[in-house]
PDB file of N, CA and C in Angstrom:
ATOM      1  N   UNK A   1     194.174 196.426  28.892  1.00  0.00           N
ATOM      2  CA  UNK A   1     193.570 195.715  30.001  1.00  0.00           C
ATOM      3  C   UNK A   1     193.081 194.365  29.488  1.00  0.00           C
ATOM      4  N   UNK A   2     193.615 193.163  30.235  1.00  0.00           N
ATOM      5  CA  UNK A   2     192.610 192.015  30.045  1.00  0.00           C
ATOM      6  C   UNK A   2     191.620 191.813  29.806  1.00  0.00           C
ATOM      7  N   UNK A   3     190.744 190.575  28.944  1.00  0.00           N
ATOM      8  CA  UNK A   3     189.614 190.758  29.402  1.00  0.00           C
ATOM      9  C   UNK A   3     188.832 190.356  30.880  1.00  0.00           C
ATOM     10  N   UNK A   4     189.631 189.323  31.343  1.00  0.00           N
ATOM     11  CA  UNK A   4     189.150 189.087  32.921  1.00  0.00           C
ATOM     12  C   UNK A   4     189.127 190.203  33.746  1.00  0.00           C
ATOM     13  N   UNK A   5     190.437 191.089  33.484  1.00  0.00           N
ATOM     14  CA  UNK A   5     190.558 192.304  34.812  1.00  0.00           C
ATOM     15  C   UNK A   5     189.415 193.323  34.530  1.00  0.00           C
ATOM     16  N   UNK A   6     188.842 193.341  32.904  1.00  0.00           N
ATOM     17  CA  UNK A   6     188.467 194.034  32.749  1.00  0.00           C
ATOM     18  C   UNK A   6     186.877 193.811  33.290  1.00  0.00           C
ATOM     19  N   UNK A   7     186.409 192.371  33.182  1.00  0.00           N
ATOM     20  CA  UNK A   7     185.088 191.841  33.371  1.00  0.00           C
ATOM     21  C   UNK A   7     184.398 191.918  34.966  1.00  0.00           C
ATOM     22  N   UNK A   8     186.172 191.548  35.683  1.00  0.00           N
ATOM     23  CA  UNK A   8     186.037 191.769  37.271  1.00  0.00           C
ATOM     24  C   UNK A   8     185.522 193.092  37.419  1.00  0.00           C
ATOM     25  N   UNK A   9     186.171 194.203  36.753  1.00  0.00           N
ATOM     26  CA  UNK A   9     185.978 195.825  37.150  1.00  0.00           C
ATOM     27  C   UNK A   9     184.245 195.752  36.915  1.00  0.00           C
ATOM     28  N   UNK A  10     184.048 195.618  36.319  1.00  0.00           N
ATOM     29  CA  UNK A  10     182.725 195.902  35.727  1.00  0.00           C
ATOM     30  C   UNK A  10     181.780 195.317  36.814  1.00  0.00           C
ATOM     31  N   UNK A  11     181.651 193.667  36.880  1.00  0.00           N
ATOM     32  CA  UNK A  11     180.881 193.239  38.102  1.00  0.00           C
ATOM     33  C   UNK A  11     181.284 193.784  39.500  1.00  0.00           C
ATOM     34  N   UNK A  12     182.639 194.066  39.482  1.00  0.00           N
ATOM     35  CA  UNK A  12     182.665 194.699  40.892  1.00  0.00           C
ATOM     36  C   UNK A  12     181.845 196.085  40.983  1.00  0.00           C
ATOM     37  N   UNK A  13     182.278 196.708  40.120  1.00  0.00           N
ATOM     38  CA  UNK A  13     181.269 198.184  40.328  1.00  0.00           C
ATOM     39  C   UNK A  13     180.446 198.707  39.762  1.00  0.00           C
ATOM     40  N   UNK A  14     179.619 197.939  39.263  1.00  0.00           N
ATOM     41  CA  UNK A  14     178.503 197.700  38.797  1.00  0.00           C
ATOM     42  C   UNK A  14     177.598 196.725  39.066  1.00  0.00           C
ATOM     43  N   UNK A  15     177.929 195.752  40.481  1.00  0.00           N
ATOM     44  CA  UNK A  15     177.949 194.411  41.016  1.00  0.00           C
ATOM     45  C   UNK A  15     175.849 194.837  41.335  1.00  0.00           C
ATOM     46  N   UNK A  16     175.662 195.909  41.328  1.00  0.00           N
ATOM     47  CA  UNK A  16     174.054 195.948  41.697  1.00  0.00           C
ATOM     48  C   UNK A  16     173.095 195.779  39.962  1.00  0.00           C
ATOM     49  N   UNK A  17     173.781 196.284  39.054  1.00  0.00           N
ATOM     50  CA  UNK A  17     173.167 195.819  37.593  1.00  0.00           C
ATOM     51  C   UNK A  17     173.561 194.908  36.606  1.00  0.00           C
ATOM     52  N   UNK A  18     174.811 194.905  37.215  1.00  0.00           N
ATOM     53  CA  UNK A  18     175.670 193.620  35.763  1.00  0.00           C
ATOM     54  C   UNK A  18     176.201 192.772  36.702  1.00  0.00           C
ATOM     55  N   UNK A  19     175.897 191.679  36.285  1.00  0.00           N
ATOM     56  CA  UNK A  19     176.487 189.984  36.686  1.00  0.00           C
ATOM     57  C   UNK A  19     177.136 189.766  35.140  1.00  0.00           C
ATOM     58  N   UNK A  20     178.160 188.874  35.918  1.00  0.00           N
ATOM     59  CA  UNK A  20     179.065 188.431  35.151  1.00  0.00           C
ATOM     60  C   UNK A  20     178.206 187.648  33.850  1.00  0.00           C
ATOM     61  N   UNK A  21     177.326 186.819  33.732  1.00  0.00           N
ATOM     62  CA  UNK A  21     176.505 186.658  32.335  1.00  0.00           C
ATOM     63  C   UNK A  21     175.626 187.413  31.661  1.00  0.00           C
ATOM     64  N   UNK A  22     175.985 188.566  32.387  1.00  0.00           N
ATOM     65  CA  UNK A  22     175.156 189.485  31.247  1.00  0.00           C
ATOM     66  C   UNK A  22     176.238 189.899  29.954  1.00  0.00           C
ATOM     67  N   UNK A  23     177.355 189.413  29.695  1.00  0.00           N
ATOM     68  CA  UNK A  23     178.153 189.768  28.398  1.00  0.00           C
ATOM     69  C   UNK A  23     179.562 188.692  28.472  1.00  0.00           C
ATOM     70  N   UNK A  24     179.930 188.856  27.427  1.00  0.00           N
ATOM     71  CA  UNK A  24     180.952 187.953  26.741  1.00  0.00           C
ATOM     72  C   UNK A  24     181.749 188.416  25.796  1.00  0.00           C
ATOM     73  N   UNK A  25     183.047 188.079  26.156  1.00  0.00           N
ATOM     74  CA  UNK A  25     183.845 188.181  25.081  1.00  0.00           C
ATOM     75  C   UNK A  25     183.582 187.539  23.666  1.00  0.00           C
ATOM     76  N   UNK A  26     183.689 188.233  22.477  1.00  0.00           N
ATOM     77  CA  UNK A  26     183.801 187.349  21.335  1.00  0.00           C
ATOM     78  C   UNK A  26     184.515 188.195  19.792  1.00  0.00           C
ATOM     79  N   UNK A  27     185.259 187.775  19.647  1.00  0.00           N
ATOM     80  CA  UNK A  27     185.817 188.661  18.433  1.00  0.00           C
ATOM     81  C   UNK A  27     186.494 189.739  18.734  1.00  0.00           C
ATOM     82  N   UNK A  28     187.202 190.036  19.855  1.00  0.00           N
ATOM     83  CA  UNK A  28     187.654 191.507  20.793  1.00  0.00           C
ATOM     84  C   UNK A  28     186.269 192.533  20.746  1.00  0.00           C
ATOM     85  N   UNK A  29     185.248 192.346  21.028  1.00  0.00           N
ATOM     86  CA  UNK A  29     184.116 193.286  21.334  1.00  0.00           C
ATOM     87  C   UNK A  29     183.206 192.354  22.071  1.00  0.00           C
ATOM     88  N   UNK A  30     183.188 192.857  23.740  1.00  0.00           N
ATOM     89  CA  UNK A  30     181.924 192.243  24.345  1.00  0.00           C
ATOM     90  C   UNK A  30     180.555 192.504  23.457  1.00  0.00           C
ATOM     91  N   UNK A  31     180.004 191.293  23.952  1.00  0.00           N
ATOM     92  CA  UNK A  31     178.762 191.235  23.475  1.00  0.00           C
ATOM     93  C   UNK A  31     177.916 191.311  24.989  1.00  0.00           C
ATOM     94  N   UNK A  32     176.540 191.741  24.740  1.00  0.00           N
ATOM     95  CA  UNK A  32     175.426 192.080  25.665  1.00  0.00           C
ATOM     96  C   UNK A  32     174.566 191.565  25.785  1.00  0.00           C
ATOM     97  N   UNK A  33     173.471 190.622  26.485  1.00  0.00           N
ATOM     98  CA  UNK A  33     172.462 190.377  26.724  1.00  0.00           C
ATOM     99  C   UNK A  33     171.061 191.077  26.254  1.00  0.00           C
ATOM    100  N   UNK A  34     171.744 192.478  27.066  1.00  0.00           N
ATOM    101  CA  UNK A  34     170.424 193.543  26.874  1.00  0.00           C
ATOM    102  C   UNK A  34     171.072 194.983  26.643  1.00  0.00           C
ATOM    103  N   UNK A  35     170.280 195.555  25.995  1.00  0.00           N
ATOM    104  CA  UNK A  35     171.670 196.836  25.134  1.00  0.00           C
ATOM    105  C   UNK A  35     170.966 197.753  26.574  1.00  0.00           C
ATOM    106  N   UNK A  36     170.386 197.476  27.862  1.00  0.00           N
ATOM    107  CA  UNK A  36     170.048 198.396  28.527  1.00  0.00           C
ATOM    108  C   UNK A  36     171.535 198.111  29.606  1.00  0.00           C
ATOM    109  N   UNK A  37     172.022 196.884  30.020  1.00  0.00           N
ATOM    110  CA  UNK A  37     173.205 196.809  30.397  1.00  0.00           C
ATOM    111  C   UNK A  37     174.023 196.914  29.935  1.00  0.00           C
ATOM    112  N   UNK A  38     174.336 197.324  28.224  1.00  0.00           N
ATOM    113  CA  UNK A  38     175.633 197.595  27.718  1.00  0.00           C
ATOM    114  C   UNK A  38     175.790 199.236  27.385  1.00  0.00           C
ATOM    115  N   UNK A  39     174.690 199.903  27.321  1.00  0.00           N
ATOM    116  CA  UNK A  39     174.959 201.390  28.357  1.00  0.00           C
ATOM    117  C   UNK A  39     175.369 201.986  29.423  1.00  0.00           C
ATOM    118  N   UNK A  40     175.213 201.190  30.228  1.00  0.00           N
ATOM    119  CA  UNK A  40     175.595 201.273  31.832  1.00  0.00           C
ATOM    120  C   UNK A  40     176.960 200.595  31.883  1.00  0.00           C
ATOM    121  N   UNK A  41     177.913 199.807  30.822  1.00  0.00           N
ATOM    122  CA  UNK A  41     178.846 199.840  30.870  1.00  0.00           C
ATOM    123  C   UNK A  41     179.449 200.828  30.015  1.00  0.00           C
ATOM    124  N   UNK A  42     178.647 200.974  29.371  1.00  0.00           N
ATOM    125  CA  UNK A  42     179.314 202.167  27.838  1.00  0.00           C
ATOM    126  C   UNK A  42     179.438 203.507  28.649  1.00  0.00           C
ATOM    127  N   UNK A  43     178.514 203.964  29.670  1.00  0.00           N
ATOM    128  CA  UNK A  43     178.839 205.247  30.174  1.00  0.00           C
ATOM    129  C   UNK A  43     179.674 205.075  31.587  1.00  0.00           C
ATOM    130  N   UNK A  44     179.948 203.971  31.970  1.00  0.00           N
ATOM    131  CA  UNK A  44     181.079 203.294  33.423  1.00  0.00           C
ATOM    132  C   UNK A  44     182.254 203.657  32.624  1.00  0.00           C
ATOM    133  N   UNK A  45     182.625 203.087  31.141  1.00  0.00           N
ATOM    134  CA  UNK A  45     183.899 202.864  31.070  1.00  0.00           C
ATOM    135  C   UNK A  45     184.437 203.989  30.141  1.00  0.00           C
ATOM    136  N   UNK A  46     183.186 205.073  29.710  1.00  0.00           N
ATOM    137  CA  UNK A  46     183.460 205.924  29.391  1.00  0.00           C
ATOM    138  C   UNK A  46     184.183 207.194  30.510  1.00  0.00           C
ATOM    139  N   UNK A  47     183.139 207.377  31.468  1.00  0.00           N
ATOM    140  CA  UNK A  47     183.806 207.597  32.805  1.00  0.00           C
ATOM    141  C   UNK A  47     184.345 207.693  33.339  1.00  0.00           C
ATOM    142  N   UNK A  48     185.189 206.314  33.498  1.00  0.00           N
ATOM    143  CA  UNK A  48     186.247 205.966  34.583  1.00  0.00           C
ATOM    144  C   UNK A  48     187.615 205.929  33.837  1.00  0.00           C
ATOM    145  N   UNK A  49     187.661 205.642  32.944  1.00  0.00           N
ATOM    146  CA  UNK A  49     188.568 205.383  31.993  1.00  0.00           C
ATOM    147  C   UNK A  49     189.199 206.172  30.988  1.00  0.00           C
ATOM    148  N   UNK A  50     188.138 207.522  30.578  1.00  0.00           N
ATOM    149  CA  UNK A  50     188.397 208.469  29.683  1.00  0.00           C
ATOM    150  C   UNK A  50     188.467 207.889  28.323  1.00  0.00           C
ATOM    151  N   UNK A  51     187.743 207.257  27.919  1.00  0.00           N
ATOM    152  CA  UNK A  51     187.674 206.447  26.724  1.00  0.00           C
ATOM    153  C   UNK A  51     186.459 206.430  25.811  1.00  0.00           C
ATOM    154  N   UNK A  52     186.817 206.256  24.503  1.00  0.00           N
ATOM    155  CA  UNK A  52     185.648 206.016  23.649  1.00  0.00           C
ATOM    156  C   UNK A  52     185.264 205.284  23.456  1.00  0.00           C
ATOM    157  N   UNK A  53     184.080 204.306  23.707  1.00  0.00           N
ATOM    158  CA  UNK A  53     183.217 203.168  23.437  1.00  0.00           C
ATOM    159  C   UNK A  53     182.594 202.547  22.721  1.00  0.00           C
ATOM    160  N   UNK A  54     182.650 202.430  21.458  1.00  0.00           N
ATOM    161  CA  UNK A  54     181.251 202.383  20.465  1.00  0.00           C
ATOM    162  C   UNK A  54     180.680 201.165  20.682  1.00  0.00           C
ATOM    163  N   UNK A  55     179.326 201.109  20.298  1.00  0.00           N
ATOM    164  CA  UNK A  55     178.186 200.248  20.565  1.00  0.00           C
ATOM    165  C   UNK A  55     177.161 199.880  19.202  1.00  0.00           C
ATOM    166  N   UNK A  56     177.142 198.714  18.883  1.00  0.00           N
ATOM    167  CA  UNK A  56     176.224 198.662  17.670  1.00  0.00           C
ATOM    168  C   UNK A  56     175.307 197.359  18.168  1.00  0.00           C
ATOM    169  N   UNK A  57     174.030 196.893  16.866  1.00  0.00           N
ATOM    170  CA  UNK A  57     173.157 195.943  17.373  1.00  0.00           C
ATOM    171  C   UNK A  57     174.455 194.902  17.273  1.00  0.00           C
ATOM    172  N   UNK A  58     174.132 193.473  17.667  1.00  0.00           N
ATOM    173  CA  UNK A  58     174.665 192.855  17.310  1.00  0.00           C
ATOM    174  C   UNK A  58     174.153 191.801  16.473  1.00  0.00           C
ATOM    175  N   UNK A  59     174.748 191.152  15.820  1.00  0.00           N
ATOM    176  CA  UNK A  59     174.294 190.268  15.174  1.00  0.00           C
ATOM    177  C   UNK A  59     174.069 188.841  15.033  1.00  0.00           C
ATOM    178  N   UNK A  60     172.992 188.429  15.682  1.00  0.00           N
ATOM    179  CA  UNK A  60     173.024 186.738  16.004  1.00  0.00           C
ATOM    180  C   UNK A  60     173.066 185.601  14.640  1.00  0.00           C
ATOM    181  N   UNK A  61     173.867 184.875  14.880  1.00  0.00           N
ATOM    182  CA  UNK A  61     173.612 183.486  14.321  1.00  0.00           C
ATOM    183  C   UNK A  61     172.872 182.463  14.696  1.00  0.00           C
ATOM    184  N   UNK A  62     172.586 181.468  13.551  1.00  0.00           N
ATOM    185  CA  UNK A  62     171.827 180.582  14.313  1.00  0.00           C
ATOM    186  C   UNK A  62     172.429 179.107  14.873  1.00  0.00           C
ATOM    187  N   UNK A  63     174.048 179.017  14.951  1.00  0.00           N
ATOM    188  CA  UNK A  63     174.547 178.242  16.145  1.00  0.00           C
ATOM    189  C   UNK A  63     174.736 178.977  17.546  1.00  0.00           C
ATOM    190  N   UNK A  64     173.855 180.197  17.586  1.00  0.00           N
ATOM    191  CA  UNK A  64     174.157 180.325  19.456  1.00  0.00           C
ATOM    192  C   UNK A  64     173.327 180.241  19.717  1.00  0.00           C
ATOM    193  N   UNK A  65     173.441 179.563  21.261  1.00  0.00           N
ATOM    194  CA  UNK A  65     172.604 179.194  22.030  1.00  0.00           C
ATOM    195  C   UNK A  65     171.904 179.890  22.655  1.00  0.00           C
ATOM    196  N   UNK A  66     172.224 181.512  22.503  1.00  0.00           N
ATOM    197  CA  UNK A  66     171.987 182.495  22.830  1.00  0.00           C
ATOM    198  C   UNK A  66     171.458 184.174  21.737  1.00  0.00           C
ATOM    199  N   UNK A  67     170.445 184.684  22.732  1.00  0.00           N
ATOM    200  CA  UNK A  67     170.497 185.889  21.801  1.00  0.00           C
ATOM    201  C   UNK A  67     171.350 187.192  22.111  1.00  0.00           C
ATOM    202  N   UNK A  68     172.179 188.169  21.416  1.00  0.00           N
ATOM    203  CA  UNK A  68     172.375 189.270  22.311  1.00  0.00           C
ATOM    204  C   UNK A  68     171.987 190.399  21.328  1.00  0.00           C
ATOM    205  N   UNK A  69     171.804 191.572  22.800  1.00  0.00           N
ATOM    206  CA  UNK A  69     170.979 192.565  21.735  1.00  0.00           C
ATOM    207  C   UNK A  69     172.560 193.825  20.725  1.00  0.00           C
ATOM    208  N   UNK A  70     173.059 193.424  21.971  1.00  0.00           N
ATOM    209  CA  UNK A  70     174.338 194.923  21.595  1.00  0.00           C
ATOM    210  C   UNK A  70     175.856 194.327  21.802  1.00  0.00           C
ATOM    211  N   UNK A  71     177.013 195.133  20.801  1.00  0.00           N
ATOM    212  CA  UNK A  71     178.068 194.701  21.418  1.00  0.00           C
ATOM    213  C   UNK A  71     179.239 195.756  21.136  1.00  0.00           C
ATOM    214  N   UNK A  72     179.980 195.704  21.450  1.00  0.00           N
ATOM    215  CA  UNK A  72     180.591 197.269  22.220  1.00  0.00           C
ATOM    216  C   UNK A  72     182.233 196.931  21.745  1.00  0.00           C
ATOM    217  N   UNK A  73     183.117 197.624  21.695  1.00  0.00           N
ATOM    218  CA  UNK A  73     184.223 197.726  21.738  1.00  0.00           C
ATOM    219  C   UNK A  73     185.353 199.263  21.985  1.00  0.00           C
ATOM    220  N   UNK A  74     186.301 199.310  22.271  1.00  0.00           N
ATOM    221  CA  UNK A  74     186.913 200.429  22.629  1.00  0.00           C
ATOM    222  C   UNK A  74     187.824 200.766  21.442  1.00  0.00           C
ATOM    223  N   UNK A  75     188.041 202.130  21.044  1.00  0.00           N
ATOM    224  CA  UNK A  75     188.259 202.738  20.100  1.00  0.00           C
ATOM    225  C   UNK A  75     189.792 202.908  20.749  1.00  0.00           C
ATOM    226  N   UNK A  76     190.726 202.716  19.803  1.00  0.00           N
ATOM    227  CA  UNK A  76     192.231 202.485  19.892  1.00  0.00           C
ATOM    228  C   UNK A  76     192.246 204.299  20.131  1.00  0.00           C
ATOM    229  N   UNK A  77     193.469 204.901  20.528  1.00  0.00           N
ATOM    230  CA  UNK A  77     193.755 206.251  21.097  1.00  0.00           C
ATOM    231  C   UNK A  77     194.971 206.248  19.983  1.00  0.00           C
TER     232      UNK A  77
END
């Protein structure tokens, strides 16, 4: 899956807790804002998808402009 088709799925049905800036692609593993919204995708796409998810802290640098707490990727089958 893309990552756009995949980002649409998520804000679409999850459109009441996750907006599209709550995560980002980077390195093939979204990254998270808040590791309380990257649960609520970790157990969506575990779910819907039949898939394994893993989730670790993530790790900020100090060129982003941003902090994130968690970041996630899907385990090859």
């Amino acid at each position: 899956m893309k990552y756009v088709t995949l980002k649409q799925d998520i804000c679409k049905n999850l459109s009441s807790t996750i907006q599209a800036e709550d995560f980002f692609l980077l390195e093939g593993k979204l990254i998270f804002v808040l590791h309380e919204k990257a649960m609520q995708v970790k157990d969506y796409l575990e779910k819907t998808y039949d898939i394994k998810v893993h989730t670790q802290l993530t790790r900020n640098w100090p060129h982003w402009d941003q902090e994130y707490e968690t970041e996630m990727w899907i385990q090859n089958k």
